[in-house]
N, C-alpha and C. Protein backbone atom coordinates (compact mmCIF):
# COMPACT_ATOMS: atom_id res chain seq x y z
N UNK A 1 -91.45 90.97 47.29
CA UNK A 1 -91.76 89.64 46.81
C UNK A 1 -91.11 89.44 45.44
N UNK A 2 -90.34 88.20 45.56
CA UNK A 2 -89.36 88.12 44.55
C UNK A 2 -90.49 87.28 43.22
N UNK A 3 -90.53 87.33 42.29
CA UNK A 3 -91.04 86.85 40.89
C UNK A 3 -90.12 85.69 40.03
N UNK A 4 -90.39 84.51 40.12
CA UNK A 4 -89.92 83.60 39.20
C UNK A 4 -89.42 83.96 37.59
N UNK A 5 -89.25 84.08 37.08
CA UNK A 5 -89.24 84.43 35.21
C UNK A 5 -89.11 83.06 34.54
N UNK A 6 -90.01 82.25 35.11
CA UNK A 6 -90.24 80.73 34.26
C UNK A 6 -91.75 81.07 33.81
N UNK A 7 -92.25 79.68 33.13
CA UNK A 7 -93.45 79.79 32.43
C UNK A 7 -94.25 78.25 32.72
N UNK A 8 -95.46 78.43 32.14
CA UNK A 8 -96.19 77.17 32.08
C UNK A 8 -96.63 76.63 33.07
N UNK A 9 -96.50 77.13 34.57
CA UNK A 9 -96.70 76.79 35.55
C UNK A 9 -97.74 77.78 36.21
N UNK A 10 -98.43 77.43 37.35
CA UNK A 10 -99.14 78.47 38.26
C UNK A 10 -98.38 79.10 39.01
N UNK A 11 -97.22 78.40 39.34
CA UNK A 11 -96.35 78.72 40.59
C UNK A 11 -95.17 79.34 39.67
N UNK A 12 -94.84 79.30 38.10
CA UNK A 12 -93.85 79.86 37.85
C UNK A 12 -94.91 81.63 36.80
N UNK A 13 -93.53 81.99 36.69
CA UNK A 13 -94.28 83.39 35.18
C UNK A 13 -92.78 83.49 34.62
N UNK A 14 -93.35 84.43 33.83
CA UNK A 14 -92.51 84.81 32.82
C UNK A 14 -92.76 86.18 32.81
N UNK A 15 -91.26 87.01 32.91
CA UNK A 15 -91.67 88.60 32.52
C UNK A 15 -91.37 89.16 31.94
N UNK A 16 -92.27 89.93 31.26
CA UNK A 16 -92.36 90.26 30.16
C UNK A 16 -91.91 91.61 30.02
N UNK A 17 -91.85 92.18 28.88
CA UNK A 17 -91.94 93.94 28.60
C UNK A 17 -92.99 94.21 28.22
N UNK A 18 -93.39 95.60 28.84
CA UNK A 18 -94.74 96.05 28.58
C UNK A 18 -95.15 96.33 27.00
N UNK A 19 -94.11 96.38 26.53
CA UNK A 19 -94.52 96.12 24.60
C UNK A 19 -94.65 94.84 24.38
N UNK A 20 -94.45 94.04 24.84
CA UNK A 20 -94.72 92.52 25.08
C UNK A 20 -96.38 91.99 25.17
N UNK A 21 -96.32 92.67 26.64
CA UNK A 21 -97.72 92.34 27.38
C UNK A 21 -98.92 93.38 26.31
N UNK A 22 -98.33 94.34 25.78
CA UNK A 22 -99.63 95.43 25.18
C UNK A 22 -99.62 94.20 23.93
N UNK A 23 -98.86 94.02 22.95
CA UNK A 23 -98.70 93.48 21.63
C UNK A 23 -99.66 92.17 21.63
N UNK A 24 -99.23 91.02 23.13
CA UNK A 24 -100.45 89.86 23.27
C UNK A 24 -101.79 90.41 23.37
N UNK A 25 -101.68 91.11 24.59
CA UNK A 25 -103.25 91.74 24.91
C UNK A 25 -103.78 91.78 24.19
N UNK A 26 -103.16 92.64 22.59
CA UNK A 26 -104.28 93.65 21.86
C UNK A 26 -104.32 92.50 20.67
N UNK A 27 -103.69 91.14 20.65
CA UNK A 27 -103.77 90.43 19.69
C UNK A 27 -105.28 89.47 20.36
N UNK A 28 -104.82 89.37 21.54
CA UNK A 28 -106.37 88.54 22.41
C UNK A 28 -107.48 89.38 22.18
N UNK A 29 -107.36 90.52 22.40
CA UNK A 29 -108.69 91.65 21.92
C UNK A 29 -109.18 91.61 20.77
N UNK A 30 -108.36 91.35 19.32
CA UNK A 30 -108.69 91.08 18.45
C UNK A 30 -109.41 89.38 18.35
N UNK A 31 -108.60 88.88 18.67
CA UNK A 31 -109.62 87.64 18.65
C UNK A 31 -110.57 87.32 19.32
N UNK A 32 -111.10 88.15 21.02
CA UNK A 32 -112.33 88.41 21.40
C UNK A 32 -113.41 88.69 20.69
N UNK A 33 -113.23 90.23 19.85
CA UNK A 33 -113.85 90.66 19.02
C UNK A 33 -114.22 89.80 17.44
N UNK A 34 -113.55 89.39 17.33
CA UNK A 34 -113.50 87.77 16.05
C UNK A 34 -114.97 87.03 16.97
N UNK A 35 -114.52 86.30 18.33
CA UNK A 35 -115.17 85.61 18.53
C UNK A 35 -116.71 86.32 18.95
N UNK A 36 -116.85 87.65 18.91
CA UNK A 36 -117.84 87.99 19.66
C UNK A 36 -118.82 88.31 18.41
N UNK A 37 -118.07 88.48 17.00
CA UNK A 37 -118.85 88.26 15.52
C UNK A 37 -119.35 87.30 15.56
N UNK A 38 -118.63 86.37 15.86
CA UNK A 38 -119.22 85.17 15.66
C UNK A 38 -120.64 84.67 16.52
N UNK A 39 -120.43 85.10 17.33
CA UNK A 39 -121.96 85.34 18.24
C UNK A 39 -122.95 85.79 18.16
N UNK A 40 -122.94 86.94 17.20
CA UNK A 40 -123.74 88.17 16.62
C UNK A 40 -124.34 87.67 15.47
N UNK A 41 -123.21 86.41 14.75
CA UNK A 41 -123.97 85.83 13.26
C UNK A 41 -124.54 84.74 13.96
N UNK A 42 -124.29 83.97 15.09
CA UNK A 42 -125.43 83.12 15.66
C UNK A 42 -126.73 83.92 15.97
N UNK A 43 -126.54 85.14 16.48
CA UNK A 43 -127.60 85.41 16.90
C UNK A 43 -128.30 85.68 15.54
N UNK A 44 -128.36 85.75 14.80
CA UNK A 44 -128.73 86.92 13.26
C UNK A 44 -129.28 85.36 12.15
N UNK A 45 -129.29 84.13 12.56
CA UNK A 45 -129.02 83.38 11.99
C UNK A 45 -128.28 83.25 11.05
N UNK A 46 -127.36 83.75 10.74
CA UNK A 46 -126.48 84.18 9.63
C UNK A 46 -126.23 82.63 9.20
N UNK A 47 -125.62 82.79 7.78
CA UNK A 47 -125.22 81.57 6.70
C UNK A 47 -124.47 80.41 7.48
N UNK A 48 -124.53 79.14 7.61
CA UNK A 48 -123.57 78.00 8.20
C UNK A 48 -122.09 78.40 7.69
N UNK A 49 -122.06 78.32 6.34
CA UNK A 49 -120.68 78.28 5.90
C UNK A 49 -119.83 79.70 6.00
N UNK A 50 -120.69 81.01 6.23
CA UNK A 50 -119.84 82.51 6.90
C UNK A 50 -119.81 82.26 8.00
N UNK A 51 -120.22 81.35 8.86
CA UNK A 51 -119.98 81.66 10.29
C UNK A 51 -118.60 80.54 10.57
N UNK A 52 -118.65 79.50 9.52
CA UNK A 52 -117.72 78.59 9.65
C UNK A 52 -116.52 79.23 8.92
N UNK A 53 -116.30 79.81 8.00
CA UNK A 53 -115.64 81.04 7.72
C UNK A 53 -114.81 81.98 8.65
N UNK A 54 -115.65 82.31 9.39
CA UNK A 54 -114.89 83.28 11.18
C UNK A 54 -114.13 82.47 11.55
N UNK A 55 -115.22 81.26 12.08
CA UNK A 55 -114.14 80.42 13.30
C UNK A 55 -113.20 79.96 12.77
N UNK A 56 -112.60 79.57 11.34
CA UNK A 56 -111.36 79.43 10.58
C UNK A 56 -110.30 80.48 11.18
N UNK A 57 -110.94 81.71 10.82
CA UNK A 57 -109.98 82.93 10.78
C UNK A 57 -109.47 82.84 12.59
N UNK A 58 -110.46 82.44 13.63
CA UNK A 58 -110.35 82.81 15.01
C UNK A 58 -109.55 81.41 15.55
N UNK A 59 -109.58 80.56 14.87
CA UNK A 59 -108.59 79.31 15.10
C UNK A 59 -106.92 79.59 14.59
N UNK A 60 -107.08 80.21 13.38
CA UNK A 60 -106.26 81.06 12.91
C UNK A 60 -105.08 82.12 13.70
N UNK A 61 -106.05 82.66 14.09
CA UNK A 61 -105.55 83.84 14.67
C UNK A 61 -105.30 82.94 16.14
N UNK A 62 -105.71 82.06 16.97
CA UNK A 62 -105.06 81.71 18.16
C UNK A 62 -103.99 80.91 17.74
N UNK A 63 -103.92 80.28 16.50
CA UNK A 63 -103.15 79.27 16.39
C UNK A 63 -101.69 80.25 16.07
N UNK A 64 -101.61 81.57 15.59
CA UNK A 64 -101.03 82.30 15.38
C UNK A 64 -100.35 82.44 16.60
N UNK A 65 -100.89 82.87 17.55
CA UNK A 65 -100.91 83.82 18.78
C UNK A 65 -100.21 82.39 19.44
N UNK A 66 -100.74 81.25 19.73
CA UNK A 66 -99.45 79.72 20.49
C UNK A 66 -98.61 80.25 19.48
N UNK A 67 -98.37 79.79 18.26
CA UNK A 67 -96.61 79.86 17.88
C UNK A 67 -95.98 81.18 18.44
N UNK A 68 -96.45 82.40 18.33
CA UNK A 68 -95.79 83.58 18.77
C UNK A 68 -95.07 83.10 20.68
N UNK A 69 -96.17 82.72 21.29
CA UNK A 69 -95.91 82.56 22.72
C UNK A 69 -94.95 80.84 22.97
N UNK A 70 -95.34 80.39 22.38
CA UNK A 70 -94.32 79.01 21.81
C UNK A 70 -92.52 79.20 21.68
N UNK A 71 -92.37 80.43 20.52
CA UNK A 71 -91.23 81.00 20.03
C UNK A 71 -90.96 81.29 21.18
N UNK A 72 -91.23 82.58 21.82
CA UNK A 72 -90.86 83.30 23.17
C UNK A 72 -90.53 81.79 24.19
N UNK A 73 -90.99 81.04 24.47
CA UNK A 73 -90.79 80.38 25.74
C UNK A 73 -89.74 79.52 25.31
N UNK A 74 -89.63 79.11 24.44
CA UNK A 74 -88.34 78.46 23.61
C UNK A 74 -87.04 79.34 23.87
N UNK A 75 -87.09 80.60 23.03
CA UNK A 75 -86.25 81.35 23.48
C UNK A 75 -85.41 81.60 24.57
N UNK A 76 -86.57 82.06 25.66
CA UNK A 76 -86.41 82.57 27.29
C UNK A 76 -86.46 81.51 28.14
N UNK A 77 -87.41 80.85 28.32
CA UNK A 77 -87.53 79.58 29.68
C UNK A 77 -87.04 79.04 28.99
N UNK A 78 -86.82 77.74 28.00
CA UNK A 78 -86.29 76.76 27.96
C UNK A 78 -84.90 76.81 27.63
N UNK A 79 -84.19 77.89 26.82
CA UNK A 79 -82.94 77.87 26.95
C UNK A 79 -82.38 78.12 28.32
N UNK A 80 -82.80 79.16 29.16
CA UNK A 80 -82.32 79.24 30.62
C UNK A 80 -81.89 78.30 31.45
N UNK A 81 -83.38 77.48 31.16
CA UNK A 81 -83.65 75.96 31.91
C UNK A 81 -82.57 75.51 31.93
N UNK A 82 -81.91 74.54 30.57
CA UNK A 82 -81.12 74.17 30.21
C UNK A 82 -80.42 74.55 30.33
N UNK A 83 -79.69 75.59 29.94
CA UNK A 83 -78.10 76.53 30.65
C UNK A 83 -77.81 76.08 31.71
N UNK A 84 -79.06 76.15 32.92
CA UNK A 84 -78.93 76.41 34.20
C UNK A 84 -79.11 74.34 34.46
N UNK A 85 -79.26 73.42 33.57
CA UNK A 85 -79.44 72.13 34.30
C UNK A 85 -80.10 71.50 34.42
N UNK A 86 -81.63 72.14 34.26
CA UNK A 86 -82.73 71.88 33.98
C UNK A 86 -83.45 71.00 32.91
N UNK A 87 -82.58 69.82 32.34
CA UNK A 87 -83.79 69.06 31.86
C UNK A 87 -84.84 68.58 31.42
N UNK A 88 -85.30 68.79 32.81
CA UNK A 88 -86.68 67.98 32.80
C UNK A 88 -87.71 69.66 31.71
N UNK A 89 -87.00 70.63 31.35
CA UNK A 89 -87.75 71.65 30.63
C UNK A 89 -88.29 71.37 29.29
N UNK A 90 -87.41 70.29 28.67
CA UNK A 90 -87.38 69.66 27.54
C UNK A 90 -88.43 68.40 27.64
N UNK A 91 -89.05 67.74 28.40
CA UNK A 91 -90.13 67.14 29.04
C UNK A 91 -91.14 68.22 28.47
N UNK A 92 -91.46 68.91 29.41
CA UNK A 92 -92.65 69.89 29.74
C UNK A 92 -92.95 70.30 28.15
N UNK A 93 -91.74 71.18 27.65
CA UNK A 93 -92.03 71.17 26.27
C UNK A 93 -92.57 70.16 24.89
N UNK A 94 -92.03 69.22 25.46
CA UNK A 94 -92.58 68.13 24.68
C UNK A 94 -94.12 67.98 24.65
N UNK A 95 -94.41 67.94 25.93
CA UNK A 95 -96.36 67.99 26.59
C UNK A 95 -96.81 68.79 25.86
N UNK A 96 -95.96 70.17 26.09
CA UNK A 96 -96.74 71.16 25.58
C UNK A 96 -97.10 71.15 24.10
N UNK A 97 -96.45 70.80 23.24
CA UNK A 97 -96.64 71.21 21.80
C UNK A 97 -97.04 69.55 21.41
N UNK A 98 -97.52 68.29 21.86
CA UNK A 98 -98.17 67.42 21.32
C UNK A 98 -99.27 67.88 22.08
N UNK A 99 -99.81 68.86 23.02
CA UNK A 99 -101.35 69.27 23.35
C UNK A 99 -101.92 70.45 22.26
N UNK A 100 -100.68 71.48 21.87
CA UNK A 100 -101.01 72.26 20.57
C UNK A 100 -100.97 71.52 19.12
N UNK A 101 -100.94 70.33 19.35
CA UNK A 101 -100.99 69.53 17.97
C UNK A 101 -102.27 68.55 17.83
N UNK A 102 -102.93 68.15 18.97
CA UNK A 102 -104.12 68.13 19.11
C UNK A 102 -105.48 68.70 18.06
């Protein structure tokens, strides 16, 4: 079974290198663990403004983690796209980053 190497889609992917896939993972793990503090100071009643404090850092840290995966798809899918004729990639991109500007 042959594998697409596009993105943004259900029906497309993107593939990656396994220093790739470990480097996101363990950046999502970190911000699990961010968000799972943050749960622990709900539970604890902890201070309004330290807990609003976290979710800075965990907005932070995802907002980090889109530009990283942003860069990459820029790079890889959408230059390809285009090489190859593709267009309408420059569309999709557009969607995409006025929904990360949200």
């Amino acid at each position: 079974m042959e594998k697409k190497d596009c993105c943004c889609c259900s029906e497309k992917q993107t593939m990656r290198s396994e220093e790739q896939k470990k480097a996101l993972l363990n950046r999502l793990k970190r911000i699990e663990g961010q968000v799972r503090g943050i749960q622990a100071m709900i539970e604890k009643d902890s201070y309004c403004n330290d807990i609003l404090i976290q979710s800075a850092a965990v907005s932070a840290a995802m907002n980090a983690f889109n530009k990283e995966i942003l860069a990459s798809h820029i790079h890889s899918c959408v230059v390809r796209d285009i090489r190859a004729g593709n267009d309408e990639v420059v569309d999709e991109l557009v969607t995409t980053i006025q929904k990360l500007m949200k």
